[in-house]
C-alpha atoms as a PDB file:
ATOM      1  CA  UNK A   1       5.706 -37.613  45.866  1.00  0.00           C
ATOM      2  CA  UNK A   2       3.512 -35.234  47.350  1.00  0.00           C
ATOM      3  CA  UNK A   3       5.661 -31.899  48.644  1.00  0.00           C
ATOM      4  CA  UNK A   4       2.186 -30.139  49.442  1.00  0.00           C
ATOM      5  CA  UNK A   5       0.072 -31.180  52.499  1.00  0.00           C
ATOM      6  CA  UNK A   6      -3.557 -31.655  51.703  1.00  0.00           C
ATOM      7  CA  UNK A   7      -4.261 -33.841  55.162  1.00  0.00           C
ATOM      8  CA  UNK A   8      -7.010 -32.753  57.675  1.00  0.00           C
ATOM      9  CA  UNK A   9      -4.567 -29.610  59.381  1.00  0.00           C
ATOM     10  CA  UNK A  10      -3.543 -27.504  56.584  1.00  0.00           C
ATOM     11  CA  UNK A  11      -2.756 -24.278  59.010  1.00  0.00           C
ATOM     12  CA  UNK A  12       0.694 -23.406  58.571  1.00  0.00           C
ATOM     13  CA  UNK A  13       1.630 -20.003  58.285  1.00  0.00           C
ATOM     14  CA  UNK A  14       3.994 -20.787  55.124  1.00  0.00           C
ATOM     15  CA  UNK A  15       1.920 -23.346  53.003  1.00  0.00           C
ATOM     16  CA  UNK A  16      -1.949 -23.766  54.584  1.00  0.00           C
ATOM     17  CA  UNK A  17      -4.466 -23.766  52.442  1.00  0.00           C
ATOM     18  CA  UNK A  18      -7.026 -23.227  54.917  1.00  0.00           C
ATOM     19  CA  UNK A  19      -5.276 -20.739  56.881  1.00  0.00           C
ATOM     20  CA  UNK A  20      -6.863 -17.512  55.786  1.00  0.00           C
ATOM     21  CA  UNK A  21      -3.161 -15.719  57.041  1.00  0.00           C
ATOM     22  CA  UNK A  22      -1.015 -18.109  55.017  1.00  0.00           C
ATOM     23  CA  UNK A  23       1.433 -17.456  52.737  1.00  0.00           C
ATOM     24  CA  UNK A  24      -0.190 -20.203  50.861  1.00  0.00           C
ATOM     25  CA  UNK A  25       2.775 -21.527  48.728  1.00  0.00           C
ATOM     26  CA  UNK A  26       2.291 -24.813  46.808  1.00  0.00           C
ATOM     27  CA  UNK A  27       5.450 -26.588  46.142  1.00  0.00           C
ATOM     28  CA  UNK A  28       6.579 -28.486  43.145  1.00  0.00           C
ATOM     29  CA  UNK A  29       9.699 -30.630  42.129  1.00  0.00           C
ATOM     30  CA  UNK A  30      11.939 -30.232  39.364  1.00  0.00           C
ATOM     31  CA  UNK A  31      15.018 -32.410  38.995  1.00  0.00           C
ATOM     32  CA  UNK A  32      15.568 -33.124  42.683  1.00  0.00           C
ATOM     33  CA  UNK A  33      14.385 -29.251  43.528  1.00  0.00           C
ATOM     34  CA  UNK A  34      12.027 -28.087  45.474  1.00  0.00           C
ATOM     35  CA  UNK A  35      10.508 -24.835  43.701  1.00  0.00           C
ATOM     36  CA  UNK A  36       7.453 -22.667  44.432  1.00  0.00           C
ATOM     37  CA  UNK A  37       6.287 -19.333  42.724  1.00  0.00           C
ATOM     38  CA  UNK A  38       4.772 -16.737  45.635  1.00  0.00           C
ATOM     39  CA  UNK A  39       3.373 -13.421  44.513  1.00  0.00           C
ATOM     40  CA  UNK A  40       3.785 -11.277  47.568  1.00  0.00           C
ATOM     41  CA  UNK A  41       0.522  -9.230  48.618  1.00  0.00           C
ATOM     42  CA  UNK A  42       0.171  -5.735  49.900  1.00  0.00           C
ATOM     43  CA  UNK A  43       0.040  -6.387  53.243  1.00  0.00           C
ATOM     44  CA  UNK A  44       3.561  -7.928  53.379  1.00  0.00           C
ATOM     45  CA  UNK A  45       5.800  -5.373  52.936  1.00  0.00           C
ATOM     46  CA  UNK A  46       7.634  -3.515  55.516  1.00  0.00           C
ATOM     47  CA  UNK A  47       8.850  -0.378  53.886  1.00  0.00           C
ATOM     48  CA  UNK A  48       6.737   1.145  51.462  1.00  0.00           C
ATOM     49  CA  UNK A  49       7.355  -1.150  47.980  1.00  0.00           C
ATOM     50  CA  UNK A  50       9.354  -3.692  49.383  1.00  0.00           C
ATOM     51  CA  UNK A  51       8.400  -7.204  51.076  1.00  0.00           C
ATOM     52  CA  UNK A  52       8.979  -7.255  54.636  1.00  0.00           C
ATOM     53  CA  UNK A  53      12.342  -9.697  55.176  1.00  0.00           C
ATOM     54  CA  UNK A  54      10.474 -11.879  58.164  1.00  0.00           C
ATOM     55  CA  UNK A  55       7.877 -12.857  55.286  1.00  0.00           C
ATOM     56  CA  UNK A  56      11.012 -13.827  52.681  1.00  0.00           C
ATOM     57  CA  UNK A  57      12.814 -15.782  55.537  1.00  0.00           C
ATOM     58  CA  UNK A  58       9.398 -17.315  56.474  1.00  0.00           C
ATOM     59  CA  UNK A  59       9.494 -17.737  52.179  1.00  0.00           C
ATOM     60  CA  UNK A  60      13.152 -19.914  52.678  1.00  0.00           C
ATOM     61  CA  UNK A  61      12.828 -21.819  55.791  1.00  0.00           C
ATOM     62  CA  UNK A  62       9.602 -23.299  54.531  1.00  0.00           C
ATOM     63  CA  UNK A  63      11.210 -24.529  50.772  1.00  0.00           C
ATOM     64  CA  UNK A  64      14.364 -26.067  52.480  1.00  0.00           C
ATOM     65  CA  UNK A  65      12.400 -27.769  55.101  1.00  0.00           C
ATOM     66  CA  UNK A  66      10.720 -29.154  51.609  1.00  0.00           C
ATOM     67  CA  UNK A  67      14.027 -29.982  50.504  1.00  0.00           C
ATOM     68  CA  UNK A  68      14.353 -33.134  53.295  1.00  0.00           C
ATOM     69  CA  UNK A  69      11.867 -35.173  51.539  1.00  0.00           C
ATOM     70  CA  UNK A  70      14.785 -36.006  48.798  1.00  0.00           C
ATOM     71  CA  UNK A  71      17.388 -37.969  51.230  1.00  0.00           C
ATOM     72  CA  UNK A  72      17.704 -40.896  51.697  1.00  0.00           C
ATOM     73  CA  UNK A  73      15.569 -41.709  54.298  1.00  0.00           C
ATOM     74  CA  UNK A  74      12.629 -38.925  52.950  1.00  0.00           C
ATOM     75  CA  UNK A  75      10.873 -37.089  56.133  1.00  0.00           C
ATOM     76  CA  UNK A  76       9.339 -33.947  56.947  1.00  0.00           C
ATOM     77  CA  UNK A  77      11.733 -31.777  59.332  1.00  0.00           C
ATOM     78  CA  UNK A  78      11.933 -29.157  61.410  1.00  0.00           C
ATOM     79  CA  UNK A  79      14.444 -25.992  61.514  1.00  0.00           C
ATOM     80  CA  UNK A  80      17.310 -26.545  63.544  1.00  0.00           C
ATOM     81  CA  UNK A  81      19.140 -23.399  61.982  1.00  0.00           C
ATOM     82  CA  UNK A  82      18.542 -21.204  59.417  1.00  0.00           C
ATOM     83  CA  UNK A  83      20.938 -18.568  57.756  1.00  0.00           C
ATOM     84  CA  UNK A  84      19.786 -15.951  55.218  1.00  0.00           C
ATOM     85  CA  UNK A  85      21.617 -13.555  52.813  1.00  0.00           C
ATOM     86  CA  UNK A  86      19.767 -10.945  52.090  1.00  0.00           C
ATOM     87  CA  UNK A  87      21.259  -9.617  48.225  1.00  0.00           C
ATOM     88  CA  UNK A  88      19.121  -6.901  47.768  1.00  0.00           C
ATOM     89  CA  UNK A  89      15.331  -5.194  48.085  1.00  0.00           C
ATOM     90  CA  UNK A  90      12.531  -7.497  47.282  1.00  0.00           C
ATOM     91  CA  UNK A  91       9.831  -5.413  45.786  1.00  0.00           C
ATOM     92  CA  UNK A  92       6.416  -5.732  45.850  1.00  0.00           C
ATOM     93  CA  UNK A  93       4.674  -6.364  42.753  1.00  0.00           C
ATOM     94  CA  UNK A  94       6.463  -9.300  40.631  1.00  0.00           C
ATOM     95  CA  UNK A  95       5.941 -13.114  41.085  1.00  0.00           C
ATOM     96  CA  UNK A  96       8.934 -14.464  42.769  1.00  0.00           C
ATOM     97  CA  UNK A  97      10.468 -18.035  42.617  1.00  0.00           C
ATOM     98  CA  UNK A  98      12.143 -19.801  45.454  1.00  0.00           C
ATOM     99  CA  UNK A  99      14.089 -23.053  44.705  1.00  0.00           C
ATOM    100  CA  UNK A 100      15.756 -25.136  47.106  1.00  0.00           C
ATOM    101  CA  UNK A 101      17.544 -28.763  47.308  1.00  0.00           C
ATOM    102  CA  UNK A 102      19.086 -30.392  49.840  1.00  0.00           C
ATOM    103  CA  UNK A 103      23.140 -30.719  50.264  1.00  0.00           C
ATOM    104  CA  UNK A 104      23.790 -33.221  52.932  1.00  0.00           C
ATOM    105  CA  UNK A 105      22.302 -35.986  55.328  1.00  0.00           C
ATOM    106  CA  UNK A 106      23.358 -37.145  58.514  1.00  0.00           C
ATOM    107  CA  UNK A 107      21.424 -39.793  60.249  1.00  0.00           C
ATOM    108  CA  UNK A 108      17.970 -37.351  61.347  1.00  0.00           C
ATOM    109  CA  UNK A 109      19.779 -34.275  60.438  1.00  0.00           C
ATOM    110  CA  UNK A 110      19.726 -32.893  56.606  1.00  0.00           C
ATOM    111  CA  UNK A 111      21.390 -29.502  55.368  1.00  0.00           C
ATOM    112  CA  UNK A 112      19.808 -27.359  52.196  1.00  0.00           C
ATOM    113  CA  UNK A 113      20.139 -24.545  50.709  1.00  0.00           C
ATOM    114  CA  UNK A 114      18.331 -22.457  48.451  1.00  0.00           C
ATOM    115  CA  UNK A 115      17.430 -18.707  46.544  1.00  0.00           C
ATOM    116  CA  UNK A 116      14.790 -16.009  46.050  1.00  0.00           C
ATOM    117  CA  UNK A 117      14.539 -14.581  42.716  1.00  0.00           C
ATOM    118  CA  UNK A 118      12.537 -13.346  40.235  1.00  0.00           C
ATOM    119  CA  UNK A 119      10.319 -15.615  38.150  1.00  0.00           C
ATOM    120  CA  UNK A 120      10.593 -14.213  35.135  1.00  0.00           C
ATOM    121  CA  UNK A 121      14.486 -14.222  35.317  1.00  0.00           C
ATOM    122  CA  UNK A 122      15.882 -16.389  37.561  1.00  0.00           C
ATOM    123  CA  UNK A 123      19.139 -14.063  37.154  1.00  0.00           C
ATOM    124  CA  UNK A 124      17.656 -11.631  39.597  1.00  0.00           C
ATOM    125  CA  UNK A 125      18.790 -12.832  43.348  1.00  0.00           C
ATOM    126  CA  UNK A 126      17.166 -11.129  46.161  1.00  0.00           C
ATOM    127  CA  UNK A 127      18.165 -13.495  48.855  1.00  0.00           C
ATOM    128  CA  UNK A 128      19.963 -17.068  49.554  1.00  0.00           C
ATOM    129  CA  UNK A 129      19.650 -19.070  52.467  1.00  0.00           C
ATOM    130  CA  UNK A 130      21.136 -22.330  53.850  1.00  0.00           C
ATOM    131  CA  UNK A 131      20.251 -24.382  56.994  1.00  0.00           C
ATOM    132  CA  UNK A 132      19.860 -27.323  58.916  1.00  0.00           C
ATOM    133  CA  UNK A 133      16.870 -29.294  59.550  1.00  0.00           C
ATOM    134  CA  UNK A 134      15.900 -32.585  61.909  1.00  0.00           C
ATOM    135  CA  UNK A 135      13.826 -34.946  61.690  1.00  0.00           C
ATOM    136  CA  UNK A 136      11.271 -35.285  64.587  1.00  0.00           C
ATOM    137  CA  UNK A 137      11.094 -38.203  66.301  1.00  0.00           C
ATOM    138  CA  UNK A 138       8.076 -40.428  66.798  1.00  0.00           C
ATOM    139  CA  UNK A 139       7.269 -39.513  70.476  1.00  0.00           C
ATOM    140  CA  UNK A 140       7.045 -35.348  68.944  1.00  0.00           C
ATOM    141  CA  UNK A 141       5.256 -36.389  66.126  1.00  0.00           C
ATOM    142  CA  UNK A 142       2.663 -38.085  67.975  1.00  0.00           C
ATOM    143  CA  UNK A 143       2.167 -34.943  70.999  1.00  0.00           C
ATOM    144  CA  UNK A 144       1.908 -32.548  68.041  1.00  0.00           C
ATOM    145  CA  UNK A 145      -0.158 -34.097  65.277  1.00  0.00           C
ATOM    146  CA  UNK A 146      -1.985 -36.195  68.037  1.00  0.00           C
ATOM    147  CA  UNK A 147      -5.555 -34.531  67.098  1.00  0.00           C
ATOM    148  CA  UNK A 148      -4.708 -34.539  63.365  1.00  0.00           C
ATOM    149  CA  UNK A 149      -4.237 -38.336  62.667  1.00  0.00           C
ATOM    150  CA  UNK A 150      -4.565 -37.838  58.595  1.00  0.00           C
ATOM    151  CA  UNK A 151      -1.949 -35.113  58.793  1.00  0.00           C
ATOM    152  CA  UNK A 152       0.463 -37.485  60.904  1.00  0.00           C
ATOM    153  CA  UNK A 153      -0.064 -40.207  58.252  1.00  0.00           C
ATOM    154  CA  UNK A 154       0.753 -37.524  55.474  1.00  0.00           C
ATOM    155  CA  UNK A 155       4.341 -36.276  56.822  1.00  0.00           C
ATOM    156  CA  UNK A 156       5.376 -40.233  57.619  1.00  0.00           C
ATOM    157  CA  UNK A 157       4.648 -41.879  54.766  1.00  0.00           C
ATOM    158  CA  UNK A 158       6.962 -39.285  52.349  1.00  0.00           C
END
């Protein structure tokens, strides 16, 4: 299963690889988890030293919406609701690790949860976050993607 989108789009904010603004995570699954290692870069931190909490949120939403692809009926989502704890500071400077893995379906709705921490010990919690996510249906899938047609064959065929 492919958690990373390499279609003909690849502009999101969160993940794109061709989007010279993206966050440019790259996701990867262990045991049922969604997990992705982000080192944050100068430019996003709001106080001096410490990553702005719109980029870590942005950081969350992005690895539970990964999360979907292990129910039972695997799709690509979109946020319905998203809740964040923010545990402490993140500072700039060390590679961080978000992991994430989904807690409940319910028909086109699924429910995940997930944490920031450090990479090199996992121990370390700056943030957790649970939310909701639904599946789009095939009428907003086709307005959105409509001039993309290898990026709507990439999030349907999970």
């Amino acid at each position: 299963m492919d958690l990373n989108d390499t279609s003909d789009y690849q502009r999101c904010f969160a993940c794109g690889q061709q989007n010279p603004f993206s966050l440019k995570l790259v996701f990867r699954e262990e045991n049922a988890t969604v997990v992705s290692d982000f080192l944050p870069r100068e430019e996003h931190q709001g106080f001096p030293g410490v990553i702005h909490g719109g980029i870590i949120a942005t950081v969350m939403d992005e690895a539970l919406n990964r999360a979907s692809v292990f129910a039972t009926q695997p799709t690509w989502t979109m946020t319905g609701r998203l809740e964040i704890r923010y545990r402490r500071a993140v500072p700039y400077g060390p590679l961080l690790r978000v992991r994430a893995s989904l807690t409940s379906q319910r028909g086109r709705m699924v429910q995940a949860s997930g944490k920031l921490m450090l990479a090199d010990d996992e121990q370390v919690i700056f943030a957790e976050a649970q939310g909701t996510f639904m599946a789009p249906s095939s009428a907003v899938l086709d307005a959105v993607m409509k001039d993309y047609p290898a990026m709507r064959t990439f999030f349907t065929e999970v």
